[in-house]
Protein backbone atom coordinates (compact mmCIF):
# COMPACT_ATOMS: atom_id res chain seq x y z
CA UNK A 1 -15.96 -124.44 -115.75
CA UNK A 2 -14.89 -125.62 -119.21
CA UNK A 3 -13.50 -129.00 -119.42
CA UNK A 4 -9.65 -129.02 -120.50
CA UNK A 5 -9.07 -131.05 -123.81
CA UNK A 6 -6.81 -134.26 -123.57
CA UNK A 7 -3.96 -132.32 -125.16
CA UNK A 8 -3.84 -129.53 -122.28
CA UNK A 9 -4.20 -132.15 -119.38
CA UNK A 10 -1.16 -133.88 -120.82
CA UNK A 11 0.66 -130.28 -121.28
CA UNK A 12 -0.22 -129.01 -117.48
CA UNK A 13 0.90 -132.61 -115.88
CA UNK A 14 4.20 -132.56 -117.62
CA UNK A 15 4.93 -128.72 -116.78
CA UNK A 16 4.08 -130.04 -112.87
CA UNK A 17 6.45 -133.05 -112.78
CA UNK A 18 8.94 -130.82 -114.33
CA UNK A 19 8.09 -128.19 -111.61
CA UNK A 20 8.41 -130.61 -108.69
CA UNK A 21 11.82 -131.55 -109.74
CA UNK A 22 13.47 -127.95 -110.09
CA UNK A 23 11.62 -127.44 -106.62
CA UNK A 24 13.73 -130.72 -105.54
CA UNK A 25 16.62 -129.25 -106.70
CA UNK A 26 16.91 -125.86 -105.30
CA UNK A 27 15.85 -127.30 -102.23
CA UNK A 28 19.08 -129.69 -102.13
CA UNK A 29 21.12 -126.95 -103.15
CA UNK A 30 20.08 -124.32 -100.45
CA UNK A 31 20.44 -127.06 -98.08
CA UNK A 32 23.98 -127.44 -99.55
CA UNK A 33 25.02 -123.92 -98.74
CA UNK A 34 23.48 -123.27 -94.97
CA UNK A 35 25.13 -123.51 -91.94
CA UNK A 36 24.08 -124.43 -88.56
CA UNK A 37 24.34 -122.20 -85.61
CA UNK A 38 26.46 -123.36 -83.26
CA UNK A 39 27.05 -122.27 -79.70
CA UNK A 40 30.90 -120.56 -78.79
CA UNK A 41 33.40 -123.03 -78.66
CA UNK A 42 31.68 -125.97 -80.48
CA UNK A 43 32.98 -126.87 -83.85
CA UNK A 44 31.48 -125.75 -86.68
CA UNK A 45 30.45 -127.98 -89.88
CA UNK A 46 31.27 -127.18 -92.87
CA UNK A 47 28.69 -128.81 -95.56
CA UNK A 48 29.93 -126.73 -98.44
CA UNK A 49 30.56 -128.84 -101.23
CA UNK A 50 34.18 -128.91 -102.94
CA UNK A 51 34.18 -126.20 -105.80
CA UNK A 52 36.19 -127.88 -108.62
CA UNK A 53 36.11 -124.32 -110.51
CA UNK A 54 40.01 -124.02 -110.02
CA UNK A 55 42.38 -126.12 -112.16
CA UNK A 56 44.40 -128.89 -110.02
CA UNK A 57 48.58 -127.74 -109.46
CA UNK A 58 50.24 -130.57 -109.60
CA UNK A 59 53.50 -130.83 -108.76
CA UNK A 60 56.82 -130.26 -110.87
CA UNK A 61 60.22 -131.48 -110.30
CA UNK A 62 63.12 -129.35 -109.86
CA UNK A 63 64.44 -128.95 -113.48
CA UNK A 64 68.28 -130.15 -112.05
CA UNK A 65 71.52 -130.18 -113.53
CA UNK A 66 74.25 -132.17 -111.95
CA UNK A 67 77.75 -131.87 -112.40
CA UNK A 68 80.40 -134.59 -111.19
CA UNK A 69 83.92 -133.36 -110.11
CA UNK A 70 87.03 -135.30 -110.89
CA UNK A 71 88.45 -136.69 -108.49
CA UNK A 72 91.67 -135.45 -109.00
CA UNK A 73 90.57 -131.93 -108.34
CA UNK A 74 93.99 -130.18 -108.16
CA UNK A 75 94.55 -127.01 -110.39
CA UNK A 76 98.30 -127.69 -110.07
CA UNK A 77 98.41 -131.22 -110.68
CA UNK A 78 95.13 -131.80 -113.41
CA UNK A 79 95.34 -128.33 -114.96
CA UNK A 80 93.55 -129.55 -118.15
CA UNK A 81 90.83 -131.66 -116.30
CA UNK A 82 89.32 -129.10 -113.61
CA UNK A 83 89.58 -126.20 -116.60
CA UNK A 84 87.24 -128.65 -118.40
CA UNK A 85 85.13 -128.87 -115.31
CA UNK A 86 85.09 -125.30 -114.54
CA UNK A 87 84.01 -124.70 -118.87
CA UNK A 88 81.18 -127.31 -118.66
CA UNK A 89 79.89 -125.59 -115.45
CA UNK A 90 79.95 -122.09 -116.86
CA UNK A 91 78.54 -122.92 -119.87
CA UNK A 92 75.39 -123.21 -118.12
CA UNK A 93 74.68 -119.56 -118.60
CA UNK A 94 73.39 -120.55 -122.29
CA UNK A 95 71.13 -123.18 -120.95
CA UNK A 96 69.16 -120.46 -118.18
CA UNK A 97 65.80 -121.44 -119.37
CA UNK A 98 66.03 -125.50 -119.36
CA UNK A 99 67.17 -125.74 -115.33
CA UNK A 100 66.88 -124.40 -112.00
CA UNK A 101 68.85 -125.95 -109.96
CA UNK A 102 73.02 -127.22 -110.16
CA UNK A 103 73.70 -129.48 -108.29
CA UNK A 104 77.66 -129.78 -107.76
CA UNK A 105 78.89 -133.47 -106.45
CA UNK A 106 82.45 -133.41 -104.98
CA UNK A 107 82.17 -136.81 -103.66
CA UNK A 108 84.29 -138.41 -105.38
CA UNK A 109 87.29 -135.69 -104.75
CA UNK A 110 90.30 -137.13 -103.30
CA UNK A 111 93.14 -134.42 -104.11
CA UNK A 112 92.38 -130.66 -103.91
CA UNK A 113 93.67 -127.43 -103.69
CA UNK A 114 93.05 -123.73 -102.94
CA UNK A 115 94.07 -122.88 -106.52
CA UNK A 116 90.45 -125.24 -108.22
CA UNK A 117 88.28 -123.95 -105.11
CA UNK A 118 89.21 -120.36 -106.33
CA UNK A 119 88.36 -120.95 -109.75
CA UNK A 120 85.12 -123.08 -109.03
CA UNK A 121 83.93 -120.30 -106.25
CA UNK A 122 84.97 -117.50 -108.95
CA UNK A 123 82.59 -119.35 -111.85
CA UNK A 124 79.78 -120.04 -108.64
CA UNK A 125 79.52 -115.84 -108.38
CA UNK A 126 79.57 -115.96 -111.84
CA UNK A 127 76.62 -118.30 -113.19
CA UNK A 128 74.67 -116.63 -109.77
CA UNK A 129 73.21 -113.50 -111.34
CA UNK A 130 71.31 -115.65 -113.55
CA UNK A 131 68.84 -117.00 -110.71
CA UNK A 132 70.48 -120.01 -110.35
CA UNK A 133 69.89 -122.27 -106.91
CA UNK A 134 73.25 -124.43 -105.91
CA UNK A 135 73.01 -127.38 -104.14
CA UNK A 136 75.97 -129.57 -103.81
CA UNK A 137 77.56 -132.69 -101.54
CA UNK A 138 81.16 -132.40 -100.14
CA UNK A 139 83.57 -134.85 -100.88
CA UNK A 140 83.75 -138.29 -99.04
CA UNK A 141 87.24 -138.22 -98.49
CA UNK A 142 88.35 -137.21 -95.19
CA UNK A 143 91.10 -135.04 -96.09
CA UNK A 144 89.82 -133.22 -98.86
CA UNK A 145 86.44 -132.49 -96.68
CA UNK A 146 88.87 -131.10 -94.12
CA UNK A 147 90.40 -129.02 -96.82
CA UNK A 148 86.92 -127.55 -98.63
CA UNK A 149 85.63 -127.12 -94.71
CA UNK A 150 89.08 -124.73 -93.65
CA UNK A 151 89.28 -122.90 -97.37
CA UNK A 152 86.70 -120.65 -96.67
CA UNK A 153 84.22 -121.91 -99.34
CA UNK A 154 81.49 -122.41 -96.68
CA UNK A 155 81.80 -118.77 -95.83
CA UNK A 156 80.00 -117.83 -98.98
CA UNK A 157 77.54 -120.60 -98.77
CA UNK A 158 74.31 -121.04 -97.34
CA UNK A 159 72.23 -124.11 -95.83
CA UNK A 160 68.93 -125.38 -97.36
CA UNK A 161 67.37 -123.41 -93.99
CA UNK A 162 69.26 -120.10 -94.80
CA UNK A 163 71.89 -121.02 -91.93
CA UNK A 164 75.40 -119.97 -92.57
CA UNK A 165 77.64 -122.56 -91.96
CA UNK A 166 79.76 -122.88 -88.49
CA UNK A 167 82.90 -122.80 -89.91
CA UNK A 168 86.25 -122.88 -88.30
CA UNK A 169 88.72 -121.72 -90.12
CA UNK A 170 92.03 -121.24 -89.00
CA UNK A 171 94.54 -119.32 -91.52
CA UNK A 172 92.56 -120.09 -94.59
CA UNK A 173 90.56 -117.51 -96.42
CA UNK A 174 88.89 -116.47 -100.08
CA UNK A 175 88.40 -112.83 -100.73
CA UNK A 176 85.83 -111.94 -103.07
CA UNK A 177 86.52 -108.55 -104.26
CA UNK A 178 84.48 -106.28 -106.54
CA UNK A 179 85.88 -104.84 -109.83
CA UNK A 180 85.48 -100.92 -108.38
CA UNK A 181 87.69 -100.98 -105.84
CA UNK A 182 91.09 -103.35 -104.68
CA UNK A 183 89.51 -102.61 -100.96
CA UNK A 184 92.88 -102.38 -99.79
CA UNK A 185 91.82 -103.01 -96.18
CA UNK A 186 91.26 -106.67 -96.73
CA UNK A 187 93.63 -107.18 -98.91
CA UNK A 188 95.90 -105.43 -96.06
CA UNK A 189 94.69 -107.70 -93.48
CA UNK A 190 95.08 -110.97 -95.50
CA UNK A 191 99.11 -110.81 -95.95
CA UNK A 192 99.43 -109.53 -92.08
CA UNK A 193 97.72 -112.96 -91.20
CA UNK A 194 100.07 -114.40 -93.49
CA UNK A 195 103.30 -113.24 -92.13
CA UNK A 196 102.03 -113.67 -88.68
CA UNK A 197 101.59 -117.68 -89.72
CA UNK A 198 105.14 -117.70 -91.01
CA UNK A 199 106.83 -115.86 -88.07
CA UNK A 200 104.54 -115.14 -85.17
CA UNK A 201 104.52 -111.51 -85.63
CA UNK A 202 101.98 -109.43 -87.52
CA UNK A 203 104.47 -107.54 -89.50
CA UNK A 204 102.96 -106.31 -93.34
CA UNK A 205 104.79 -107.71 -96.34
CA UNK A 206 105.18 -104.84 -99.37
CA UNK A 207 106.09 -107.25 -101.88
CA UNK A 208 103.20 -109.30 -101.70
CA UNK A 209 101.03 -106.40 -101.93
CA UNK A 210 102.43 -104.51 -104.35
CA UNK A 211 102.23 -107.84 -105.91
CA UNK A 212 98.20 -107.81 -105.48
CA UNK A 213 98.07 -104.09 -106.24
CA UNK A 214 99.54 -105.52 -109.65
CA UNK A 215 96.79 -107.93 -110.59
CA UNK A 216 94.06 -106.03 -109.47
CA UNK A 217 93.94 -102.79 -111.94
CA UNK A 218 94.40 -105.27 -115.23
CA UNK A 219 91.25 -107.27 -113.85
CA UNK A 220 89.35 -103.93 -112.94
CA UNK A 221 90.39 -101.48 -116.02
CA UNK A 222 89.56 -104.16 -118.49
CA UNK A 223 86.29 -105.70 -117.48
CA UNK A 224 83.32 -104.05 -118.44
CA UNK A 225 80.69 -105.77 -117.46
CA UNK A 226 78.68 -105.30 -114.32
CA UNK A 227 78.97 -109.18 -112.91
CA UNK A 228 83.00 -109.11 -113.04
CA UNK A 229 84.39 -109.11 -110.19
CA UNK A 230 88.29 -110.73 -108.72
CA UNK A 231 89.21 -113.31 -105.87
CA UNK A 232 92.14 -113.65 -103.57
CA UNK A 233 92.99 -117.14 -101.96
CA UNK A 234 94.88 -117.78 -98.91
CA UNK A 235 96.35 -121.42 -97.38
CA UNK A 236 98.68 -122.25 -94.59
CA UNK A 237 100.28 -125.66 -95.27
CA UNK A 238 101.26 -126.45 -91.50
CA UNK A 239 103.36 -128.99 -92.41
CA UNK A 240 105.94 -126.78 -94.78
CA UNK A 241 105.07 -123.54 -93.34
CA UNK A 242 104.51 -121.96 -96.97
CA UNK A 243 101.17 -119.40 -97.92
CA UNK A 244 99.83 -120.22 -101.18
CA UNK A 245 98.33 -117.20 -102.81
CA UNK A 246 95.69 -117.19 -105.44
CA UNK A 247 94.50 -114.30 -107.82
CA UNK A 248 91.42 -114.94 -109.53
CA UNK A 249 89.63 -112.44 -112.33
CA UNK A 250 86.98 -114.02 -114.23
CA UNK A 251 86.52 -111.18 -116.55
CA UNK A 252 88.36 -110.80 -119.98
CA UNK A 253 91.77 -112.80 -120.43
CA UNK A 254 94.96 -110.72 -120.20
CA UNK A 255 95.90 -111.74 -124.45
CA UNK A 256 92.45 -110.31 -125.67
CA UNK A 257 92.77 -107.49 -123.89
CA UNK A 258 96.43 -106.67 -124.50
CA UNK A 259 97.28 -103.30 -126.45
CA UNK A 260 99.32 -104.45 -129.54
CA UNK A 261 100.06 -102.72 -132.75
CA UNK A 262 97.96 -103.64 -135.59
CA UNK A 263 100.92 -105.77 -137.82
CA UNK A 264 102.17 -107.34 -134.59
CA UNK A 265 98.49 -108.24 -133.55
CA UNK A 266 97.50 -109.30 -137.13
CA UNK A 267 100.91 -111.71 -137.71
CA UNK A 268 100.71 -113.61 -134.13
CA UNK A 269 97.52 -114.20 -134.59
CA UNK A 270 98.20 -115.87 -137.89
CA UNK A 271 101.12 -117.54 -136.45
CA UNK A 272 98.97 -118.16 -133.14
CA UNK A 273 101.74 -117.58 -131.18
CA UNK A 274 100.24 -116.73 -127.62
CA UNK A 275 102.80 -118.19 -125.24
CA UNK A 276 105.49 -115.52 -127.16
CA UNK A 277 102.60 -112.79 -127.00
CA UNK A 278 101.94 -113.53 -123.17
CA UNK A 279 105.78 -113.61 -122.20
CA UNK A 280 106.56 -110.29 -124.31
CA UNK A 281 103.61 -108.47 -122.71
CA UNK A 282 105.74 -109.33 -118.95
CA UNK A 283 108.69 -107.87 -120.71
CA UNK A 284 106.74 -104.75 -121.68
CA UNK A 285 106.69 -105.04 -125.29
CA UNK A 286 103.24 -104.06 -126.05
CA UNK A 287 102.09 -99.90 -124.91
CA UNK A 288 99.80 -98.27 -123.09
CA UNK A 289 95.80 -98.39 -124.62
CA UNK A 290 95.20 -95.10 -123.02
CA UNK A 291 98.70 -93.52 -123.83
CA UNK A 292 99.12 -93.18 -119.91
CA UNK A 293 102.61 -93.29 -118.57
CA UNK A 294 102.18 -95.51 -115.72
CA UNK A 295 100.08 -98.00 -117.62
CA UNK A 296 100.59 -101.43 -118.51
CA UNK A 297 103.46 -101.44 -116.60
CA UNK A 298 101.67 -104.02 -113.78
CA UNK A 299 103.12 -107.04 -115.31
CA UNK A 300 106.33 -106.30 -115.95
CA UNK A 301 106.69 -105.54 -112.45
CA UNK A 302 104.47 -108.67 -111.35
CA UNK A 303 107.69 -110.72 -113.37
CA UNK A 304 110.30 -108.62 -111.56
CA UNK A 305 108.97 -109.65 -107.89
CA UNK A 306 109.74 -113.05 -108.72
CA UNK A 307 112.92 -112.69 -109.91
CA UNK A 308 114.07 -111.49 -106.75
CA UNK A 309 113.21 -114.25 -105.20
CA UNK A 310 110.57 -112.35 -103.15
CA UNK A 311 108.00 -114.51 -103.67
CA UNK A 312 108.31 -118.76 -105.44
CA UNK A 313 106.32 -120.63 -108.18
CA UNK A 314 104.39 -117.85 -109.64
CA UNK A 315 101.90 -119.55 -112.72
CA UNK A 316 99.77 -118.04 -114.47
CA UNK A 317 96.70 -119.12 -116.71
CA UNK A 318 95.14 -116.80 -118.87
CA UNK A 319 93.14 -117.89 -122.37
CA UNK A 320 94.98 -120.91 -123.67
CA UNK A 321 98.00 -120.11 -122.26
CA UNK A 322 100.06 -121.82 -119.05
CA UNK A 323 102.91 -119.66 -118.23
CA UNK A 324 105.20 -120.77 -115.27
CA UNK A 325 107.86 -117.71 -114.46
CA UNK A 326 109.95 -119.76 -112.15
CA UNK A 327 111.10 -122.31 -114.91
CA UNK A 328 110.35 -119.69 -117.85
CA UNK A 329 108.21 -122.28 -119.24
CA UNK A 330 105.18 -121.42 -121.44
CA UNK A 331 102.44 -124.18 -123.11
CA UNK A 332 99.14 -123.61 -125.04
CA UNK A 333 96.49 -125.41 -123.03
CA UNK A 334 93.58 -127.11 -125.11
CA UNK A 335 90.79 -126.06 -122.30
CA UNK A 336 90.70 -122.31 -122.02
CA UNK A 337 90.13 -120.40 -119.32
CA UNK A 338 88.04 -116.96 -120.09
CA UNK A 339 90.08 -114.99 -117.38
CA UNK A 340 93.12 -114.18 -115.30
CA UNK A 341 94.96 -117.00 -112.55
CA UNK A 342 97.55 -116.52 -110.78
CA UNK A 343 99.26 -118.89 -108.37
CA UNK A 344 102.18 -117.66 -106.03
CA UNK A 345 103.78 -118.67 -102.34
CA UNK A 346 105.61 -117.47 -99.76
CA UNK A 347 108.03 -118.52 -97.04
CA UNK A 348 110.61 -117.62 -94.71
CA UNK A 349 113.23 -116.98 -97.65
CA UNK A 350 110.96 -114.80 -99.29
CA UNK A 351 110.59 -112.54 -96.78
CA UNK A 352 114.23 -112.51 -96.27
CA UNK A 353 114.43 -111.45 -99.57
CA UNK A 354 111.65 -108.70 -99.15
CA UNK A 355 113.26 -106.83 -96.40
């Protein structure tokens, strides 16, 4: 046998060593991946190692908005402050990509009514179709808790769990009402409940629902997009026995979508004269967009009902204009609302008057 040179004997010992250790290696590794039989019902061991292959989630915070209510959250008494509230909130919509969550804190509400829940529910249905979550805290104050609790806000609300609320509503009620049809059924059933709070009896009330009948078309004809849809309020006050009515479109405002001529368009707007625009429309200065007969003839007879006295304190808010019928009183507003209010009650006397 020849005798290996110094050179290979160094070469062959080196190629062992490095042998030995692979051999170590693969050893620990298939030792790493077997399992041990075990008999039926004894634990199994797991001596897999942890495979690190997948990149760690960690976790992300909510990406939260929150948005304070005044505390003064009447729509009667702090017209300008919940309109700012109710603009900040749906100006959201331009800010879809930057949050997930709202979160709406009423805590500090001590004065409410149904007129700035319609309006805030409205804008809720609103800023919802674009895949927003709402979370929100009632207010502290015992009254106004009472008061959100018997609206019917809850009824449209859900809990963190996907529970609907156990509300107990008595009288109170918010319609929400799609822009296809008035779904006169409801509508029907709202005023009966109504005059069966004022009197006992569930007699129906034509005024008031020719009254609705009014509202509705201008909020359906003239809002195009899908999302629009209108809202009718209802609260008992106990105490005075009146029915506060609320109309709520939050489509298109009734000025920008009024028919004018071209000169008398062109010169108010110069003049910016809005509150005269708004009051003449009621009169039924302005035609019909469609050259129908029987349109835009809604709010001159919405004016007439309360002139006879068959319904008290109808207000409206549409744009940047505040238009109260009972006092004939008309202001420019500086927060504008992009959509139709309305505000009306009823009592005894009106009903005497609607017979």
């Amino acid at each position: 046998m020849k005798k290996l040179s110094l050179k290979q004997r160094i070469y062959l010992e080196i190629r062992s060593r490095k042998g030995l250790k692979q051999k170590k290696r693969n050893k620990a590794f298939r030792r790493g991946r077997l399992r041990p039989h075990t008999d039926i019902g004894q634990k199994k061991l797991n001596y897999s190692r942890p495979r690190l292959n997948k990149p760690i989630e960690r976790y992300q915070k909510p990406r939260q908005k929150t948005y304070r209510a005044p505390p003064n959250f009447s729509l009667l008494e702090n017209t300008e402050g919940v309109l700012k509230f109710i603009n900040n909130f749906k100006n959201v919509k331009s800010y879809e990509k930057l949050f997930d969550t709202l979160y709406l804190d009423m805590s500090d509400i001590t004065n409410v009514d149904i007129g700035a829940i319609s309006l805030l529910l409205s804008a809720q249905f609103d800023i919802s179709f674009y895949d927003f979550n709402f979370i929100g805290k009632l207010p502290l104050d015992q009254k106004s808790h009472e008061f959100f609790h018997n609206s019917g806000y809850l009824n449209h609300m859900r809990k963190l769990n996907g529970e609907s609320f156990a509300v107990n509503n008595n009288h109170d009620l918010i319609l929400k009402l799609g822009r296809e049809h008035t779904r006169n059924e409801s509508v029907g059933k709202a005023i009966l409940q109504a005059v069966y709070f004022l009197t006992g009896s569930r007699d129906n009330y034509p005024p008031a629902y020719s009254l609705i009948m009014e509202m509705a078309p201008n909020a359906i004809e003239h809002a195009y997009e899908e999302n629009k849809h209108w809202m009718l309020g209802m609260h008992c006050d106990e105490e005075n026995k009146i029915v506060s009515f609320t109309f709520t479109d939050n489509g298109t405002g009734i000025i920008n979508t009024l028919n004018r001529k071209y000169p008398v368009e062109l010169r108010d707007k110069i003049l910016g004269k809005n509150v005269e625009v708004l009051q003449d429309a009621f009169n039924k200065k302005y035609g019909s967009r469609t050259n129908e007969i029987n349109r835009n003839k809604g709010l001159p007879r919405i004016k007439k009902i309360s002139e006879d006295g068959k319904i008290n304190k109808l207000l409206l808010i549409t744009d940047n204009v505040y238009l109260d019928f009972e006092s004939n009183i008309g202001k420019l507003i500086n927060n504008k609302f992009a959509g139709t209010f309305y505000y009306w009650e009823i009592d005894l006397k009106c009903l005497s008057n609607g017979k």
